[in-house]
Protein backbone atom coordinates (compact mmCIF):
# COMPACT_ATOMS: atom_id res chain seq x y z
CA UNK A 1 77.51 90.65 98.84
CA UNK A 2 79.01 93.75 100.90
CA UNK A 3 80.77 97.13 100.93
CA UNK A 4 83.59 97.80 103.22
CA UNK A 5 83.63 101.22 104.76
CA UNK A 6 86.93 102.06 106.79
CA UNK A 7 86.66 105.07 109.02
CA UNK A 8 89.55 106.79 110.66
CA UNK A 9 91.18 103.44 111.34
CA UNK A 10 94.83 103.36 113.22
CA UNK A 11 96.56 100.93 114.46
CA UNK A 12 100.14 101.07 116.23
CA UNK A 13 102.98 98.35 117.54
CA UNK A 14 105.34 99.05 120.65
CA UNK A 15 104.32 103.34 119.45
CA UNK A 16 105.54 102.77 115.93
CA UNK A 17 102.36 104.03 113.54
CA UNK A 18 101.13 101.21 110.96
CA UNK A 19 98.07 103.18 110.10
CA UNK A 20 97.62 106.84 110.50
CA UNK A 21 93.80 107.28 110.53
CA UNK A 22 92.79 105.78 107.66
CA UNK A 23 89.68 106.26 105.04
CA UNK A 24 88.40 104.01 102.95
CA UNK A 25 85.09 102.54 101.19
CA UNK A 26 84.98 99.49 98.84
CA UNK A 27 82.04 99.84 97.14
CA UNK A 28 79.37 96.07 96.85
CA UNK A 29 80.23 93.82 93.94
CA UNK A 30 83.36 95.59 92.82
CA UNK A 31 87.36 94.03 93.14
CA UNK A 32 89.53 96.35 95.04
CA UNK A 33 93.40 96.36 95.36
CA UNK A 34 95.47 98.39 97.86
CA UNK A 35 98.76 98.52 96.24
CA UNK A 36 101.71 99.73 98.12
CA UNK A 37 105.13 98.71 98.74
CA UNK A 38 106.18 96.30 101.31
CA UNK A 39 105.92 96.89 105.06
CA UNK A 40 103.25 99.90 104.58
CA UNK A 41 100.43 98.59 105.97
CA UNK A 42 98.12 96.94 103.62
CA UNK A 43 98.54 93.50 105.84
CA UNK A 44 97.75 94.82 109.03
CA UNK A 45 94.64 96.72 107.17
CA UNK A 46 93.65 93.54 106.05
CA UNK A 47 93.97 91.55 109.54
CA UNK A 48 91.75 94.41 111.19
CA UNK A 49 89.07 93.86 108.11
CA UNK A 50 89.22 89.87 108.85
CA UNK A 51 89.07 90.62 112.85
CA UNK A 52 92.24 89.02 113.57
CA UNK A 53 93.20 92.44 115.02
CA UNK A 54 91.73 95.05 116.62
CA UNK A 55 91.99 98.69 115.92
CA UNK A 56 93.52 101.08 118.18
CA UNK A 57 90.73 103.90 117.06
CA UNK A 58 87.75 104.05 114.07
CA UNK A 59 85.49 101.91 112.91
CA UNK A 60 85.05 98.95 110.15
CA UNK A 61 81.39 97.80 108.69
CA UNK A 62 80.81 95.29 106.29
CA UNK A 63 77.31 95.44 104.54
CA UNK A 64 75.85 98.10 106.81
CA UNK A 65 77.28 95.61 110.17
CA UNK A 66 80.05 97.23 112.81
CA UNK A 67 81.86 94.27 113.10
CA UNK A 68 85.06 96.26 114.76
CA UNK A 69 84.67 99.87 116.64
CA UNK A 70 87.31 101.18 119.44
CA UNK A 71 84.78 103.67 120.82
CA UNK A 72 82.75 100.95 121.79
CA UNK A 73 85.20 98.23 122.10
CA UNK A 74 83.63 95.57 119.88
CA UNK A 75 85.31 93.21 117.84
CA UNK A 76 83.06 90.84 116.04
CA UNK A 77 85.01 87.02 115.42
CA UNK A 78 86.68 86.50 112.23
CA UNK A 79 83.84 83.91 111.92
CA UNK A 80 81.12 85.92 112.03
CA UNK A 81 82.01 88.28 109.65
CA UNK A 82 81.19 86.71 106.29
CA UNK A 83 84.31 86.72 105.13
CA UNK A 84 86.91 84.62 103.30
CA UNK A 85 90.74 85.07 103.30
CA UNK A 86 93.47 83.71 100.98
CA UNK A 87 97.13 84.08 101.96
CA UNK A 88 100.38 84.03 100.10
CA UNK A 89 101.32 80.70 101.36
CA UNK A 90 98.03 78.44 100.27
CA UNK A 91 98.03 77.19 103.63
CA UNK A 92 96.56 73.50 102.37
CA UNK A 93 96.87 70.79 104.70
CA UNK A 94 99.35 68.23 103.17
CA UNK A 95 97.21 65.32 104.58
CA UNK A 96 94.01 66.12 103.17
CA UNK A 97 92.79 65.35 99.69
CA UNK A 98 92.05 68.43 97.29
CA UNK A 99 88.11 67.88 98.38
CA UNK A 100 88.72 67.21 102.38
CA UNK A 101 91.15 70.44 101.87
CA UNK A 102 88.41 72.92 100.19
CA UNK A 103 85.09 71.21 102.03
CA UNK A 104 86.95 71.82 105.64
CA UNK A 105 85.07 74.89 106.38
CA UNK A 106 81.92 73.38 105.91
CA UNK A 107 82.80 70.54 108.12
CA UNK A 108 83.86 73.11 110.87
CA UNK A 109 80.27 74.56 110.03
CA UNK A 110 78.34 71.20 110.77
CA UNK A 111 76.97 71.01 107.32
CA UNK A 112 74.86 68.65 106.19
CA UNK A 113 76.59 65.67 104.23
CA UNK A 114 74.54 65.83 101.25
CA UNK A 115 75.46 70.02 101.01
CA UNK A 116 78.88 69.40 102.16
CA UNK A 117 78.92 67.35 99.23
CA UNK A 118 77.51 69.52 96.63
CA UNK A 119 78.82 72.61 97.44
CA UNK A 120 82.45 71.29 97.78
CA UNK A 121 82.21 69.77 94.37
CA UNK A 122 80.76 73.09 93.05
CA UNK A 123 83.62 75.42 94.15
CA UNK A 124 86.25 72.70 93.03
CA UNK A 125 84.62 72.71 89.68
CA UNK A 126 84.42 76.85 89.77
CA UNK A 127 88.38 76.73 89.92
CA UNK A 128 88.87 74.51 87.44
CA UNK A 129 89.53 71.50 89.37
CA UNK A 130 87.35 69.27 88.76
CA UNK A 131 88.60 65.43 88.44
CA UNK A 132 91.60 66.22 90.81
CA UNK A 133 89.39 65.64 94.27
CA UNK A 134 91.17 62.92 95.80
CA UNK A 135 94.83 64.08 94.83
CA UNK A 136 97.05 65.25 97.91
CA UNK A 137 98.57 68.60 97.84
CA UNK A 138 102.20 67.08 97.40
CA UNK A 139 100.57 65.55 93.78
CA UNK A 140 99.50 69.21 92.84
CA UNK A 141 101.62 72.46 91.53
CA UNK A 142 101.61 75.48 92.82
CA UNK A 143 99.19 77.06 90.37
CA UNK A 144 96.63 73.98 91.87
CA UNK A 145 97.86 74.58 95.13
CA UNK A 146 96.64 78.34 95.19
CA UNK A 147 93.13 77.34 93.30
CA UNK A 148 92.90 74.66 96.15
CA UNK A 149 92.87 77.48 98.59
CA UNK A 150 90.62 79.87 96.37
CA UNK A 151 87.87 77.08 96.32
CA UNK A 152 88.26 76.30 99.94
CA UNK A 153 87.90 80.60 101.14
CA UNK A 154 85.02 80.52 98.20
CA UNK A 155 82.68 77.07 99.76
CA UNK A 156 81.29 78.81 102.49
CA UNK A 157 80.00 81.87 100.47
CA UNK A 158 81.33 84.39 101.47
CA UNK A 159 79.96 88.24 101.11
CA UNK A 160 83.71 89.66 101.08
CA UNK A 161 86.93 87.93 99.66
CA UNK A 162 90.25 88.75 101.06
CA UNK A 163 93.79 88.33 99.10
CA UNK A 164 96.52 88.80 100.48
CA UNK A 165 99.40 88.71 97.96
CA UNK A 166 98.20 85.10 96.88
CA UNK A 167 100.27 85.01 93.86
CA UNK A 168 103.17 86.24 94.94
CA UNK A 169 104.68 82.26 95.48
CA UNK A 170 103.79 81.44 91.47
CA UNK A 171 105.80 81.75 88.58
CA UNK A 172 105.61 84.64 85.76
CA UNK A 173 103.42 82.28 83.39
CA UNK A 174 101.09 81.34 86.44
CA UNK A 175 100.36 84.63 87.73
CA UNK A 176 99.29 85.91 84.74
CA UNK A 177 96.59 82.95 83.97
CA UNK A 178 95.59 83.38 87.90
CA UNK A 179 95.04 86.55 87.61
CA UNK A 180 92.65 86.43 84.63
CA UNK A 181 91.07 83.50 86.66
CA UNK A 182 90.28 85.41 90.11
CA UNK A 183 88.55 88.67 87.56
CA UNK A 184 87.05 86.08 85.70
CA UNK A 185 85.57 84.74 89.14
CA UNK A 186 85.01 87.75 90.59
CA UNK A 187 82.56 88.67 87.17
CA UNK A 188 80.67 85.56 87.56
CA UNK A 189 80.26 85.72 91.68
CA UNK A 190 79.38 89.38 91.83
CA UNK A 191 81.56 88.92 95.30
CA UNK A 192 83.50 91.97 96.50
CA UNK A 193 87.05 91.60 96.92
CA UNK A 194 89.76 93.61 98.88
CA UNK A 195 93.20 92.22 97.08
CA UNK A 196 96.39 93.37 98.79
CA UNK A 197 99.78 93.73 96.35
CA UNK A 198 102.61 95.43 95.68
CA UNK A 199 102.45 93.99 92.35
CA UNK A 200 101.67 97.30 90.03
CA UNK A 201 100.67 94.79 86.68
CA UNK A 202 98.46 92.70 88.96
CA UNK A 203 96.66 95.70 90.59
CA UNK A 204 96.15 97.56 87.50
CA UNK A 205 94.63 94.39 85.71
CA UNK A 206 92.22 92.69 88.39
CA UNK A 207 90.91 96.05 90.10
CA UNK A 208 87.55 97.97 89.27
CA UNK A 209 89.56 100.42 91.76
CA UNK A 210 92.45 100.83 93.20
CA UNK A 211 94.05 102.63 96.00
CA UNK A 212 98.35 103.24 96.23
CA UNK A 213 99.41 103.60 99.76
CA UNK A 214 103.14 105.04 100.60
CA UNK A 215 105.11 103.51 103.19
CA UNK A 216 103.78 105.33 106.20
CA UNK A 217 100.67 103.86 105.25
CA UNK A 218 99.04 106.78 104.00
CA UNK A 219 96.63 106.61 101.01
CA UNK A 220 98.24 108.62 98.00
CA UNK A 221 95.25 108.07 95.36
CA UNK A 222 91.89 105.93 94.67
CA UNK A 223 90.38 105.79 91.09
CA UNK A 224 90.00 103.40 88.28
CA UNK A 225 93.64 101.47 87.34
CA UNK A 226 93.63 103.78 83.60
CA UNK A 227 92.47 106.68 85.80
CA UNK A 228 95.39 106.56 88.85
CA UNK A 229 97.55 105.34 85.66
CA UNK A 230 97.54 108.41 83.50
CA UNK A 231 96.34 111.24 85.51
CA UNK A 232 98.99 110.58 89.11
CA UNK A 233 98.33 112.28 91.94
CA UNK A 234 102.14 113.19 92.78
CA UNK A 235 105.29 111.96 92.04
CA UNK A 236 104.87 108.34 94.33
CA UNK A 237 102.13 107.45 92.50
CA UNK A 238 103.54 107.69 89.15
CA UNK A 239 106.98 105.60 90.23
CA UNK A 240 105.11 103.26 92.21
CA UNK A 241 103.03 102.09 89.17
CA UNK A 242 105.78 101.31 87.20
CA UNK A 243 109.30 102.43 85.90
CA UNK A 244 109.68 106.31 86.06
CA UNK A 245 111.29 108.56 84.17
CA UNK A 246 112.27 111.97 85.01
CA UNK A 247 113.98 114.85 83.49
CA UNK A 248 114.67 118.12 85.11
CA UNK A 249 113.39 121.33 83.67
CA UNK A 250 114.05 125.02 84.60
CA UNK A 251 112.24 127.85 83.91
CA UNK A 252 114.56 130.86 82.57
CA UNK A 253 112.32 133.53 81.62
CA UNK A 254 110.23 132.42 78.51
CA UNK A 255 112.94 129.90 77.81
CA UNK A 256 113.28 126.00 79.53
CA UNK A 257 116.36 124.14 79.51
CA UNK A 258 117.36 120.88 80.94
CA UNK A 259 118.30 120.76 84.65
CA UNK A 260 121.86 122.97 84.72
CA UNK A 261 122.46 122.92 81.07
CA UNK A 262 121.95 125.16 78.28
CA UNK A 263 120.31 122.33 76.23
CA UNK A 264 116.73 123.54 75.24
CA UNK A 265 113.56 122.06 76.08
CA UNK A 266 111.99 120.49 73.26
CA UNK A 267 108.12 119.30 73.66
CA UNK A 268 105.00 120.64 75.59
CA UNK A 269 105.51 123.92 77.83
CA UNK A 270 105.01 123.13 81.65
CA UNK A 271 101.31 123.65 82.60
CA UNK A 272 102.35 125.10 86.12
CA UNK A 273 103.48 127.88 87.27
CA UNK A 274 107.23 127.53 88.92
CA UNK A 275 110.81 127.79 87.83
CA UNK A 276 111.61 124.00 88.87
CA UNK A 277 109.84 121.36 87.08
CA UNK A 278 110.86 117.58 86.14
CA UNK A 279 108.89 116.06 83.21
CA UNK A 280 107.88 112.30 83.64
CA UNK A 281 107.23 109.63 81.32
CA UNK A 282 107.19 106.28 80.81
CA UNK A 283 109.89 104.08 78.39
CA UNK A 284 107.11 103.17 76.08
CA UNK A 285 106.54 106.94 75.65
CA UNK A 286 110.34 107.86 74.56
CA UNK A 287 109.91 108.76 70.76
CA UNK A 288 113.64 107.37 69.57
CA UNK A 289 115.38 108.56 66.19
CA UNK A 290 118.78 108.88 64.92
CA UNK A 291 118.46 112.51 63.88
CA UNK A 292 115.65 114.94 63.34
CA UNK A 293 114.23 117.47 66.35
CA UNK A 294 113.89 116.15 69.56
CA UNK A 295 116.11 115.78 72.32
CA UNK A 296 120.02 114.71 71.99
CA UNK A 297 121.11 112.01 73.96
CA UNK A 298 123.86 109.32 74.15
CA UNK A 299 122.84 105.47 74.28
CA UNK A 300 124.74 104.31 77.28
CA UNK A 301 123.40 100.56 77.67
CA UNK A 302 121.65 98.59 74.92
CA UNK A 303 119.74 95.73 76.24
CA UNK A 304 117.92 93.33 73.74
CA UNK A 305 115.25 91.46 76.24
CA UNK A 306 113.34 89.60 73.11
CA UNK A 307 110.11 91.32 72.19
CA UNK A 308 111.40 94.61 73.18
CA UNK A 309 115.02 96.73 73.16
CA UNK A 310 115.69 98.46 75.84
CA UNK A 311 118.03 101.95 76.20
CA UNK A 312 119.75 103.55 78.77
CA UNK A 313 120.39 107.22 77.62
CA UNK A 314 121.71 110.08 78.77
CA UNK A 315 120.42 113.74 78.34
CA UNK A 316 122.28 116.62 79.05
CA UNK A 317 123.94 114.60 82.59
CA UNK A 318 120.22 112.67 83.07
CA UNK A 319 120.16 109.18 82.46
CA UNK A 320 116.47 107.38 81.04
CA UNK A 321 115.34 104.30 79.97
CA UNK A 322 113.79 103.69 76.66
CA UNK A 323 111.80 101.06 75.87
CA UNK A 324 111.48 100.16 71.90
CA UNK A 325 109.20 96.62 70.10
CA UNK A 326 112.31 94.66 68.41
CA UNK A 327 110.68 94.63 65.70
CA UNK A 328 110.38 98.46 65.28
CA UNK A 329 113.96 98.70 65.80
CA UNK A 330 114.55 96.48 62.93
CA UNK A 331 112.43 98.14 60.62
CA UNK A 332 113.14 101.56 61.10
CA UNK A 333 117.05 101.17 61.97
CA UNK A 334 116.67 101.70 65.73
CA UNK A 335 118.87 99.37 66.90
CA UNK A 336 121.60 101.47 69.04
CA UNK A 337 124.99 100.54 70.67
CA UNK A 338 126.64 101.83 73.66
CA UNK A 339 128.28 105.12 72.17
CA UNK A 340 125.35 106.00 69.85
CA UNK A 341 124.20 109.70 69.54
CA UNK A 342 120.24 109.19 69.06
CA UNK A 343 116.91 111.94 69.36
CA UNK A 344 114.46 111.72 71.93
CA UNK A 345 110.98 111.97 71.44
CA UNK A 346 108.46 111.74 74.00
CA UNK A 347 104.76 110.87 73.12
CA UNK A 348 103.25 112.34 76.50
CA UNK A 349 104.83 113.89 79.97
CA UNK A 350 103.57 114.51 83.14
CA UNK A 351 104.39 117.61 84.76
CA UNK A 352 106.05 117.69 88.62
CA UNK A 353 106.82 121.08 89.99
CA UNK A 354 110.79 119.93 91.63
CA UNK A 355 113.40 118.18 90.50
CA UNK A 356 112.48 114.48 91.34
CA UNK A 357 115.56 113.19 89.61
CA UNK A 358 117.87 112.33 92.92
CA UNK A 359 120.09 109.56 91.69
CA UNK A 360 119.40 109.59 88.54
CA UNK A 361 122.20 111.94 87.17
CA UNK A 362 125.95 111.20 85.33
């Protein structure tokens, strides 16, 4: 297998700045997803990797190898890397049978018949495949379609896997059961993988590690998906990886109130030191009650989505979401309408020093 180690890697377009000097190191064996939203980057990172692109200054090596430097010039061949890329769009050849489609690499290699032969049987089998060689793409869906292309970047062996977005074309249902099937791979292969989303569920349930880039292409945190998840590094992190909510706090003296209001903070103190602070938390941490302590809020939007209720509300001029189990809402006599006065809980917060609410108020 191999480790990726990125150093001080740019790359620009017509003077616009992809990549500002990048850092990175993926360590051998592990599956490793750069997560940021669209147009930051985490393509063009993934092109230079692959050698389909050249870097404007730094260095990439792959298992101890330079295969790209812009000191020296060198640019090793996408071919000679050791490397395997799959790509949003499957990229099968409609002509070609599912076994002509994942055995074409190997062909392009001059191997032997009798290896082309096992091997291309072996990674159809590995994807679940197996009894579907000599159907045409057209005969597949799109869940086959992408395993197709997972087999086909997985014949030749690769010592590094590269994904870019390759899920993004399938259905709810199908990303979910491809996503258990790549980690699932991935455990039995030992093969390092760089994955490239802007899919938060995907990235925090495939990767060993993670790292969230912003839109300049920056990297804003790498650590463990639980790790990045409930310990942020700043306020882009925490939105990024999933719906964000944030309530303005002031500091007056040894009191804290709500943004402008006189409505009193209720829950944990602020753990820094500033006047200006905006606690964040989740839906799934709002604590919901229709009286009691807590904090006082209005129910402006009831939504029932089927396994789970979810509640706009608005505190003191802030609106949040609230995210209940249906089922809890039955029980306990949780289940609001527009108009409703309710109590707000919350179960944890993170702490921001500013008010991060912008376009979030009444």
């Amino acid at each position: 297998m191999a480790s990726v180690r990125i150093e001080g890697v740019s790359k620009s377009y017509a003077g616009r700045s992809v990549l500002p000097s990048l850092s990175l190191e993926i360590q051998d064996g592990e599956c490793f997803t750069l997560l940021g939203p669209s147009g930051c980057g985490k393509t063009v990172l993934m092109r230079l990797i692959a050698g389909f692109e050249s870097p404007d200054s730094g260095t990439i090596v792959i298992g101890g190898e330079v295969v790209a430097s812009a000191l020296t010039a060198q640019s090793l061949p996408p071919d000679k890397r050791g490397l395997s890329m799959v790509f949003q769009d499957y990229a099968v050849w409609p002509h070609m049978s599912v076994f002509d489609n994942v055995s074409y690499p190997l062909k392009l290699a001059h191997t032997a018949a009798a290896a082309l032969q096992e091997r291309g049987r072996r990674a159809i089998d590995l994807v679940g495949l197996g009894g579907l060689e000599t159907r045409l793409p057209s005969q597949l869906s799109g869940g086959q379609q992408q395993r197709v292309a997972l087999a086909r970047a997985l014949v030749s062996e690769p010592r590094l896997l590269l994904l870019d977005e390759p899920l993004s074309n399938l259905d709810a249902n199908l990303r979910e059961e491809m996503r258990f099937e790549i980690k699932a791979l991935q455990r039995k292969l030992g093969i390092t993988i760089l994955y490239v989303t802007h899919d938060q569920e995907i990235a925090l349930g495939i990767s060993d590690r993670l790292a969230v880039m912003d839109d300049k292409g920056v990297l804003r945190q790498i650590g463990a998906p639980q790790e990045v998840y409930e310990h942020p590094a700043d306020d882009f992190v925490f939105r990024f990886l999933g719906i964000a909510n944030f309530l303005p706090v002031r500091r007056d003296g040894a009191a804290f109130y709500i943004g402008g209001s006189d409505a009193a903070w209720v829950g944990p103190a602020p753990d820094k030191q500033a006047d200006q602070f905006s606690a964040g938390f989740r839906p799934s941490d709002v604590l919901l009650s229709r009286s009691g302590s807590g904090l006082p809020g209005i129910v402006r939007r009831a939504s029932f989505l089927g396994a789970q209720v979810d509640y706009l509300i608005d505190i003191a001029g802030t609106l949040i979401r609230a995210a209940l189990p249906s089922h809890e809402c039955l029980e306990r006599g949780l289940l609001f309408v527009e108009g409703d006065p309710c109590c707000v809980g919350l179960a944890t917060v993170q702490w921001f020093v500013g008010d991060m609410t912008s376009g979030a108020r009444v």
